[in-house]
N, C-alpha and C. Protein backbone atom coordinates (compact mmCIF):
# COMPACT_ATOMS: atom_id res chain seq x y z
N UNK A 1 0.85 -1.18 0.00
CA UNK A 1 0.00 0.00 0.00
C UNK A 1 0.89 1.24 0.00
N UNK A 2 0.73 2.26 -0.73
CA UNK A 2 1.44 3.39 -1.09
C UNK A 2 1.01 4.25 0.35
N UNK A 3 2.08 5.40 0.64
CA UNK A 3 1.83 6.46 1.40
C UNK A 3 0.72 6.89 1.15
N UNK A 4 0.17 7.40 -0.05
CA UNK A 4 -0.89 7.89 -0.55
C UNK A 4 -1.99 7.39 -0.22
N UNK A 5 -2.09 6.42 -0.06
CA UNK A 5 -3.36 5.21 -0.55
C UNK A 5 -3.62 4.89 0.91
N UNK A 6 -2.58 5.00 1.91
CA UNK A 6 -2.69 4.54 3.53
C UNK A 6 -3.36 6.28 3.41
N UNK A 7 -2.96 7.39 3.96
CA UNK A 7 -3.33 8.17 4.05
C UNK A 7 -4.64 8.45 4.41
N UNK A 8 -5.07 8.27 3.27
CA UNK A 8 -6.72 8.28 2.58
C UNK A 8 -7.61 7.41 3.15
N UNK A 9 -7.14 6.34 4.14
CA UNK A 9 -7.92 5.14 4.41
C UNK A 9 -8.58 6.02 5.80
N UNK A 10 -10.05 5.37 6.30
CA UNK A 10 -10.56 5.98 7.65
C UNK A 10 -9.71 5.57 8.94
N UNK A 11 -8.48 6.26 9.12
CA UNK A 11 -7.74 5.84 10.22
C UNK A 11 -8.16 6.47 11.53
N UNK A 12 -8.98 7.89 11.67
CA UNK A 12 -9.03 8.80 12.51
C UNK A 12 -9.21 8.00 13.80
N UNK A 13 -10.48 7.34 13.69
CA UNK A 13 -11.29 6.64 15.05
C UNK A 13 -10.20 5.96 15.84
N UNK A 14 -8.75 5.71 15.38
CA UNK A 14 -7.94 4.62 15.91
C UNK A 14 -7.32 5.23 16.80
N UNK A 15 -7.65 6.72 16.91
CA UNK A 15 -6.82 7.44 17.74
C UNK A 15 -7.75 7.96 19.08
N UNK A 16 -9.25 7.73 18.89
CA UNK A 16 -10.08 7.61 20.02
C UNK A 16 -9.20 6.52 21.31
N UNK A 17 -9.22 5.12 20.85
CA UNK A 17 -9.11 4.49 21.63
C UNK A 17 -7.46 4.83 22.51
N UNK A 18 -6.75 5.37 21.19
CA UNK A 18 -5.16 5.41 21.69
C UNK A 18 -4.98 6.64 22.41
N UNK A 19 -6.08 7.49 22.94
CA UNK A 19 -5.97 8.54 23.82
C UNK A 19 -6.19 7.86 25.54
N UNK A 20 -7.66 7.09 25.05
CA UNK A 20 -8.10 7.17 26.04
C UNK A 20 -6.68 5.87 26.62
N UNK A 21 -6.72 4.76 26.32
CA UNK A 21 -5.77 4.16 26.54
C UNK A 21 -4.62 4.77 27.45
N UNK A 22 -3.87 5.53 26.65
CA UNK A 22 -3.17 6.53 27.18
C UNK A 22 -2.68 6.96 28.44
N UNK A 23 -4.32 7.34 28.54
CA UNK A 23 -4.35 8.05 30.13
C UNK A 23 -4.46 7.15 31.24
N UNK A 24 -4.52 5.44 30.80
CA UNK A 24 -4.83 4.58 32.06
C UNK A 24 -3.25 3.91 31.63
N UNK A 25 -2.48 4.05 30.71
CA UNK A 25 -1.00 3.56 30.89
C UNK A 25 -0.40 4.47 31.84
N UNK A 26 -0.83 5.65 32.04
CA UNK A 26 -0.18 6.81 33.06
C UNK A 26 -0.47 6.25 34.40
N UNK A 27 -1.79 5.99 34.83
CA UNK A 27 -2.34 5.25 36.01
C UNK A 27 -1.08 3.83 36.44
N UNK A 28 -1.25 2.97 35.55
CA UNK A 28 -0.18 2.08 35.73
C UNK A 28 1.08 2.44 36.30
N UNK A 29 1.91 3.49 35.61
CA UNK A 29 3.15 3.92 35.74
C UNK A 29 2.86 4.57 37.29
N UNK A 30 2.06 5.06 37.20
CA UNK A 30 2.22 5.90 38.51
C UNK A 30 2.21 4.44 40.03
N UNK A 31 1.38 3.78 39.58
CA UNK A 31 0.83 2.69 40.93
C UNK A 31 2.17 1.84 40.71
N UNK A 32 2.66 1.61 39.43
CA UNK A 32 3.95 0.65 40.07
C UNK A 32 5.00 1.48 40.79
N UNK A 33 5.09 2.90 40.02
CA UNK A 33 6.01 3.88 41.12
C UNK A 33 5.92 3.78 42.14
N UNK A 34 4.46 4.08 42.68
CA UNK A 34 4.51 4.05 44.53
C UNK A 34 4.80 2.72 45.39
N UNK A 35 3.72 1.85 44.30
CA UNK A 35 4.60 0.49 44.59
C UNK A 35 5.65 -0.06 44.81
N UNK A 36 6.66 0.29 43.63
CA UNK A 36 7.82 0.01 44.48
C UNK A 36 8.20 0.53 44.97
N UNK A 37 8.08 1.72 45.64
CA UNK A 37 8.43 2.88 46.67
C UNK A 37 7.87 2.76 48.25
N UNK A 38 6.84 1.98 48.39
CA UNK A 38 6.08 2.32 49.78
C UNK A 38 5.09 1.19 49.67
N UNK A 39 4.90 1.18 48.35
CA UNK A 39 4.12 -0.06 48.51
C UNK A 39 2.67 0.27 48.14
N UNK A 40 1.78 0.07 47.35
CA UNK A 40 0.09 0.54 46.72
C UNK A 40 -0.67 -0.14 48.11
N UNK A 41 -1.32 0.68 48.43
CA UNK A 41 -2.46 -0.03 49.42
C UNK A 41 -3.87 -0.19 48.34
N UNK A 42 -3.98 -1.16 48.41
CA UNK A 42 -4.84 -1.56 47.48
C UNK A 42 -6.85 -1.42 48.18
N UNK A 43 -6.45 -1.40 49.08
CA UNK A 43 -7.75 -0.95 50.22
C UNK A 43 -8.37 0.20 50.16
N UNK A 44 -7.24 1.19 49.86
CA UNK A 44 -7.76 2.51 49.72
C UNK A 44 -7.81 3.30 48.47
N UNK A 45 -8.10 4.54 48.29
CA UNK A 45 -8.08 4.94 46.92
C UNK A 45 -6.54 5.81 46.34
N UNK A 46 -6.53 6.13 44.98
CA UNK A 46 -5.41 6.94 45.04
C UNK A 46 -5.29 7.90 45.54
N UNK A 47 -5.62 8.91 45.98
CA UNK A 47 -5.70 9.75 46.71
C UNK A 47 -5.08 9.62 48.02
N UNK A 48 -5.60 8.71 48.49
CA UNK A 48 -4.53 8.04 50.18
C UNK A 48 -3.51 7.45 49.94
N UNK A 49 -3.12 6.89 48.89
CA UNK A 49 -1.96 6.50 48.50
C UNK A 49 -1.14 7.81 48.43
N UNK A 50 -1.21 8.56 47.70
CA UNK A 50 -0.58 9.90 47.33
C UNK A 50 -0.38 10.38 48.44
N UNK A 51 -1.27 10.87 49.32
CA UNK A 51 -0.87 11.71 50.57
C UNK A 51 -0.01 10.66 51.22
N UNK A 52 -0.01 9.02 51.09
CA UNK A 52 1.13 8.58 52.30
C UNK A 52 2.44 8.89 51.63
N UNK A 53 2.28 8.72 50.18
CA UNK A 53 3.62 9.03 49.65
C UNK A 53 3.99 10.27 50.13
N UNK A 54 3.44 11.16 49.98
CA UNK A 54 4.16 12.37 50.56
C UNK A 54 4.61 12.51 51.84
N UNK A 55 3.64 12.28 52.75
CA UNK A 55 4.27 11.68 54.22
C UNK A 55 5.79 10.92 54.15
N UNK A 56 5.61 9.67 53.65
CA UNK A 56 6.40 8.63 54.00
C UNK A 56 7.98 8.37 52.97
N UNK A 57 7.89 9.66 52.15
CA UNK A 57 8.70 9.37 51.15
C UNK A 57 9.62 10.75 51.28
N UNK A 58 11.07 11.01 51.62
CA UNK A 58 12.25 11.96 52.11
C UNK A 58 12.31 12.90 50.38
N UNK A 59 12.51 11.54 49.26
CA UNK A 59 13.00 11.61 47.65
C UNK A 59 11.46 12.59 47.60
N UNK A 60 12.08 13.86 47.37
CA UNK A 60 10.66 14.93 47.06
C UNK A 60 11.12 15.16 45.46
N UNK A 61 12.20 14.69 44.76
CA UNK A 61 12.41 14.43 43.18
C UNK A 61 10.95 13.28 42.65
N UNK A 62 11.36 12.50 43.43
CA UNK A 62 10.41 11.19 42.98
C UNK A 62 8.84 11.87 43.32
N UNK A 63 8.92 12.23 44.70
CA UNK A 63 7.00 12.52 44.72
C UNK A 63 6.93 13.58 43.41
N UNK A 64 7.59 14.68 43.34
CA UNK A 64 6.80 15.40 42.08
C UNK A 64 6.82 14.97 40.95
N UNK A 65 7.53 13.78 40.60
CA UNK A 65 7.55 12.89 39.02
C UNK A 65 6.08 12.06 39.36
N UNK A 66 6.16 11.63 40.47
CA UNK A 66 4.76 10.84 40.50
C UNK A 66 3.52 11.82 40.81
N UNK A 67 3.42 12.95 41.14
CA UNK A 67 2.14 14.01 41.15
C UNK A 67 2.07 14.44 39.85
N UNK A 68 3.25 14.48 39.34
CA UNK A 68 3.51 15.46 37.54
C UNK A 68 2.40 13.93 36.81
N UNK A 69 2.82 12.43 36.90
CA UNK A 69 2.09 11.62 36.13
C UNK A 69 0.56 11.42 36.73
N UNK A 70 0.25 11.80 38.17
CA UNK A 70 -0.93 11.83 38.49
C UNK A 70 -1.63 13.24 37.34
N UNK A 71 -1.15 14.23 37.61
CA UNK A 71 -1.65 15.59 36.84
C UNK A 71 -1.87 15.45 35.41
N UNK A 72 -0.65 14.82 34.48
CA UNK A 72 -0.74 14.18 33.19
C UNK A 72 -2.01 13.51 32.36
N UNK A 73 -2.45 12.45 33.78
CA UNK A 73 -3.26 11.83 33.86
C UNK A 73 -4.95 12.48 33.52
N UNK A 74 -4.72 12.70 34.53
CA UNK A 74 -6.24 13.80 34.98
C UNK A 74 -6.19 14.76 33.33
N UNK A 75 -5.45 15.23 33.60
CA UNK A 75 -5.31 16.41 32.13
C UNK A 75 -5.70 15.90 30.77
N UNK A 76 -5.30 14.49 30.73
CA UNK A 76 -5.22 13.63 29.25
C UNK A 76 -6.86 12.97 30.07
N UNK A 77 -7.33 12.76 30.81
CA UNK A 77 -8.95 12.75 30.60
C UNK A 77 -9.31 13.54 30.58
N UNK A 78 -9.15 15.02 31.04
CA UNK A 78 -10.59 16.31 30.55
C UNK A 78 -9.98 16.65 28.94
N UNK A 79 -8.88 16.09 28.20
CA UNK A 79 -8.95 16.62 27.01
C UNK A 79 -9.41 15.71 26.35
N UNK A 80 -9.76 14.27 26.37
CA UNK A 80 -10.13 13.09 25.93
C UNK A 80 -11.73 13.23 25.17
N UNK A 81 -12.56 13.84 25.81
CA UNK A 81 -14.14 14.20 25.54
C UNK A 81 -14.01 15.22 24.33
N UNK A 82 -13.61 15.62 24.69
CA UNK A 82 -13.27 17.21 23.30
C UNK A 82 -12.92 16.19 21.99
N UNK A 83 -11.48 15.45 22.26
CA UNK A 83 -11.09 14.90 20.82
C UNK A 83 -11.87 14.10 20.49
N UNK A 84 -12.31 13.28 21.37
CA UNK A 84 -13.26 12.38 20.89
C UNK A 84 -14.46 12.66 19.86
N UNK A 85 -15.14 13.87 20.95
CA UNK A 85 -16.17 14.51 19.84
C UNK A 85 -16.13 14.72 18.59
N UNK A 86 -14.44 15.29 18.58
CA UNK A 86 -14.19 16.07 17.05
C UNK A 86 -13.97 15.25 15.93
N UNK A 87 -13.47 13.81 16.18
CA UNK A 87 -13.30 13.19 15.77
C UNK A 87 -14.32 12.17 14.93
N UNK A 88 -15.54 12.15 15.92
CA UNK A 88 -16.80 11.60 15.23
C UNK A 88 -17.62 12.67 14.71
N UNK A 89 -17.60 14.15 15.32
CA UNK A 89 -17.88 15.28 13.92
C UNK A 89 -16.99 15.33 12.87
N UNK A 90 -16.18 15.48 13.05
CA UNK A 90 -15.25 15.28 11.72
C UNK A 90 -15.63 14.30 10.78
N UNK A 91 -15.39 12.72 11.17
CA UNK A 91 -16.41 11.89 10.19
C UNK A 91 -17.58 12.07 9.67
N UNK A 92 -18.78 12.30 10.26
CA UNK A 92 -20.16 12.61 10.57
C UNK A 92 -19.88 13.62 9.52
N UNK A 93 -19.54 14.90 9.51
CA UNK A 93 -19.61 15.70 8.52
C UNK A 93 -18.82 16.03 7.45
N UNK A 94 -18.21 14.74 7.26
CA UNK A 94 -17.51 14.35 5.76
C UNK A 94 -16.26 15.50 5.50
N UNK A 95 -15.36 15.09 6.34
CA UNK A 95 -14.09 15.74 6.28
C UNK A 95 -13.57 14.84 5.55
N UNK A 96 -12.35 14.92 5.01
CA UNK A 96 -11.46 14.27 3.86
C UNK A 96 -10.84 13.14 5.56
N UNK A 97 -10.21 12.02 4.48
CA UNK A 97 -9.91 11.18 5.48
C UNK A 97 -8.58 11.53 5.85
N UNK A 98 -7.87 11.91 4.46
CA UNK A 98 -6.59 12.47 4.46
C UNK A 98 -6.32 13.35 6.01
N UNK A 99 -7.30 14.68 5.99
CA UNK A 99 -7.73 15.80 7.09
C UNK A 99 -7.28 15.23 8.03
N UNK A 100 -8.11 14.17 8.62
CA UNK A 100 -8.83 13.80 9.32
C UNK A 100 -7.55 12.73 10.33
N UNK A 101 -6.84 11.82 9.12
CA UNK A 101 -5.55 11.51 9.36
C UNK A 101 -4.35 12.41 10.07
N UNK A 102 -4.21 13.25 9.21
CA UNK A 102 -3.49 13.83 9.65
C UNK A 102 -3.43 14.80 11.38
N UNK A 103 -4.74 15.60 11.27
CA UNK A 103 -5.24 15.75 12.43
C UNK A 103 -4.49 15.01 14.09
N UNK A 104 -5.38 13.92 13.25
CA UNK A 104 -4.92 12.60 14.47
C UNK A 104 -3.41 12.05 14.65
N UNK A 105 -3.00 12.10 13.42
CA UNK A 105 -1.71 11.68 14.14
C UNK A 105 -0.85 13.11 14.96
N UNK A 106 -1.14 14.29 14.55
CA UNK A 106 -0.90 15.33 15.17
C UNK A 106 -1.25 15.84 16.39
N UNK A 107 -1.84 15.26 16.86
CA UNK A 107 -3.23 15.24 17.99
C UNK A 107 -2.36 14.11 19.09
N UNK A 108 -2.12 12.81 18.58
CA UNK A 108 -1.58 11.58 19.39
C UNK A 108 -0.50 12.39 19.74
N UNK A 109 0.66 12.42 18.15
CA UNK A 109 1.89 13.09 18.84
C UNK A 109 2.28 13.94 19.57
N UNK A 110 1.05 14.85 19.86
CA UNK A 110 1.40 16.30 20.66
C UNK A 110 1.39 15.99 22.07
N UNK A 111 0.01 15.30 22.44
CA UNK A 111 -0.21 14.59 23.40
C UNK A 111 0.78 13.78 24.11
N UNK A 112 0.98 12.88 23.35
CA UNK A 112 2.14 11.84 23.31
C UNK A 112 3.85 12.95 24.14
N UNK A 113 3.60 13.87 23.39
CA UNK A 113 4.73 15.04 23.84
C UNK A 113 4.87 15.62 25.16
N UNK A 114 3.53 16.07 24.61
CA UNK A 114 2.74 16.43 26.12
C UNK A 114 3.37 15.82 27.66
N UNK A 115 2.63 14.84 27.32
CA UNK A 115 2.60 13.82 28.68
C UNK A 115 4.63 13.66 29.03
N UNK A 116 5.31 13.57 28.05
CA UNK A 116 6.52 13.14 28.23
C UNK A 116 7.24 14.46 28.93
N UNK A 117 7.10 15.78 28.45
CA UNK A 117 7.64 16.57 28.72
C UNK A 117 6.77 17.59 30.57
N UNK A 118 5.94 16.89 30.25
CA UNK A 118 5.07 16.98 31.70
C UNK A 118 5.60 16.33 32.99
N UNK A 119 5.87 14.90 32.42
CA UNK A 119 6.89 14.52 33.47
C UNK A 119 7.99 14.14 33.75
N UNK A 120 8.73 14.99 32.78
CA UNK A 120 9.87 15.00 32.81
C UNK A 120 10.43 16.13 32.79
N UNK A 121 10.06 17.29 32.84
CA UNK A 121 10.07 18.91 32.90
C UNK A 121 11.00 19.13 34.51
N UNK A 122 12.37 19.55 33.96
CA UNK A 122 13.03 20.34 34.96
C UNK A 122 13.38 21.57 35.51
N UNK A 123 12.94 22.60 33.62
CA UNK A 123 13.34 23.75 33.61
C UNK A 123 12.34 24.37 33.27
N UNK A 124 12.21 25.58 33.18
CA UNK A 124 11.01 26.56 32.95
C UNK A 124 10.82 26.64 31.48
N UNK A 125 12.15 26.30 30.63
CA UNK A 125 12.17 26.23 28.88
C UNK A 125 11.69 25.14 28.92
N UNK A 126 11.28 23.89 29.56
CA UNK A 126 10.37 22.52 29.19
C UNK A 126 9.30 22.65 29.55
N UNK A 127 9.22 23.75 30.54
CA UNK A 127 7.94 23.96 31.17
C UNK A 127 7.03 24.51 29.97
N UNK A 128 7.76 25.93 29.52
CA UNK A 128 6.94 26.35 28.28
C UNK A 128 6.86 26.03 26.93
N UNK A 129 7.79 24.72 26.73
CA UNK A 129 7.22 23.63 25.47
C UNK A 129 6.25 22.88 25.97
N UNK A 130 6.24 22.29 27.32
CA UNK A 130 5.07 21.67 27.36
C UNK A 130 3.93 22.49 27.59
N UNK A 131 4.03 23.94 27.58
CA UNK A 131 2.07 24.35 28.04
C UNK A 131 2.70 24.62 26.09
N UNK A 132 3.15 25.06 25.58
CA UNK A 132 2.95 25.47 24.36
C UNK A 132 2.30 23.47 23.11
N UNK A 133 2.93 22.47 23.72
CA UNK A 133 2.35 21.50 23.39
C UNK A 133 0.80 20.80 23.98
N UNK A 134 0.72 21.38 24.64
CA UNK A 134 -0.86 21.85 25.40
C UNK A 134 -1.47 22.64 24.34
N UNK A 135 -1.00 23.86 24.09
CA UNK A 135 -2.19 24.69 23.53
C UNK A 135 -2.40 23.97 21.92
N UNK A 136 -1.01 23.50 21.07
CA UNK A 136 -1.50 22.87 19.90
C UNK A 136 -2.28 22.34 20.12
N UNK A 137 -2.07 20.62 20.74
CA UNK A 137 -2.98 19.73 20.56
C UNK A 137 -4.47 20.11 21.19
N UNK A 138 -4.63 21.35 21.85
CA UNK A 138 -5.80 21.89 22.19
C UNK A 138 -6.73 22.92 20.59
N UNK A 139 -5.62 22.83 19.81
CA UNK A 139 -5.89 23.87 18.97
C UNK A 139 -6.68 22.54 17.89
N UNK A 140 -5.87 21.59 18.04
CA UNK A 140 -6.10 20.25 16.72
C UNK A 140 -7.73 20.32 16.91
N UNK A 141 -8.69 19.92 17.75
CA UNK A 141 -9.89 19.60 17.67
C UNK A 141 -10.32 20.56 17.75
N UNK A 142 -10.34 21.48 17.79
CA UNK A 142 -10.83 22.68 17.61
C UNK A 142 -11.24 22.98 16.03
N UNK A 143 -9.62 22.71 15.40
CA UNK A 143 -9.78 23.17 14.33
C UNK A 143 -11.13 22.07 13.38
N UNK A 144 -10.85 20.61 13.79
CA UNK A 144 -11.38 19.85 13.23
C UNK A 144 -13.20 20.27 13.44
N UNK A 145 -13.86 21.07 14.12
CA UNK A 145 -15.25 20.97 14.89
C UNK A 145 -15.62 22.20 14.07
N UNK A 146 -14.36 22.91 13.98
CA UNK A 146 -14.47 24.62 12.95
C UNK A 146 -15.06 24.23 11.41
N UNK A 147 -14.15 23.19 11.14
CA UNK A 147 -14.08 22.67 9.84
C UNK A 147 -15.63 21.55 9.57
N UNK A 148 -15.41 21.05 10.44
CA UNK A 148 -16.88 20.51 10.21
C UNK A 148 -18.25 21.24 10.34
N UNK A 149 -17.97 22.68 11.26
CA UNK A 149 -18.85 23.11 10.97
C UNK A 149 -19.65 24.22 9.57
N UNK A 150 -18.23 24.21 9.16
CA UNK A 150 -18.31 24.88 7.90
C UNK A 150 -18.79 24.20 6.57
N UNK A 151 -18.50 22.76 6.46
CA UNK A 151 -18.97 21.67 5.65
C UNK A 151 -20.32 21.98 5.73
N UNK A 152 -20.78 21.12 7.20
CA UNK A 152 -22.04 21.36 7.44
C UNK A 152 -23.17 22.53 6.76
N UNK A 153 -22.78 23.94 7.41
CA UNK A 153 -23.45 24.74 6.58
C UNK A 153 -23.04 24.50 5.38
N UNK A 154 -22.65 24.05 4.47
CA UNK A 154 -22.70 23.60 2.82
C UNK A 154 -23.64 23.43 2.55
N UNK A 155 -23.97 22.29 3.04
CA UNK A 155 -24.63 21.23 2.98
C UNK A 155 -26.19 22.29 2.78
N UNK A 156 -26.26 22.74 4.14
CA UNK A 156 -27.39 23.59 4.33
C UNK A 156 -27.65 24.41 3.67
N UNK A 157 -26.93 25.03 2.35
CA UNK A 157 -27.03 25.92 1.34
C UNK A 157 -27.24 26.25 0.31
């Protein structure tokens, strides 16, 4: 299959699942962290886990890598509903698949960026690639919901 010819195929939806996904591989990372650190109480919720870590843990490097992937977390679900939407407007109102492709892989990767430079951010110059990789991939579904809504009225015309 040619570059061309993949392109063009309905790939968008594949990136629904690889968001949400995403945000529960962060969950993982974080519970084996404390785990092997103190140990997951499995009785209670994360939240009590977190506060013992902070209690019980001196390495205040390690607690803010593991609050930075708790925050990651949380962040990559309130942006999850948005892409999602845009993504089945985008189909729904007959965006090119090409678009629509591209979008998404721009959307994963930013994200994908996102999350890496979120918790791994030492300096205030990573700090402001990662809110500046925030505002793209905030900009991606946006654009896609703009665009569909402009189709739409076509349609209507």
């Amino acid at each position: 299959m040619s570059v061309a010819a993949f392109i063009n195929t309905p790939l968008s939806y594949f990136s629904i699942p690889i968001i949400w996904l995403s945000a529960f591989f962060l969950v993982r990372m974080r519970v084996d962290l404390v785990e092997a650190k103190i140990g997951w109480d499995y009785l209670v919720g994360a939240p009590e886990n977190l506060e013992r870590l902070k209690k019980d843990s001196a390495d205040k490097e390690f607690v803010n890598r593991v609050l930075h992937i708790e925050r990651a977390h949380q962040n990559t679900l309130e942006a999850f509903p948005l892409w999602a939407v845009a993504v089945i407007v985008g189909n729904a109102a007959g965006m090119s698949n090409r678009t629509l492709n591209i979008c998404s892989a721009l959307y994963v990767g930013g994200r994908f960026l996102y999350v890496y430079l979120f918790i791994n951010q030492k300096t205030f110059k990573q700090s402001r690639t990662r809110s500046l990789s925030w505002a793209l991939t905030t900009l991606i579904p946006l654009y896609v919901l703009f665009h569909s809504a402009i189709i739409r009225s076509r349609w209507t015309n």
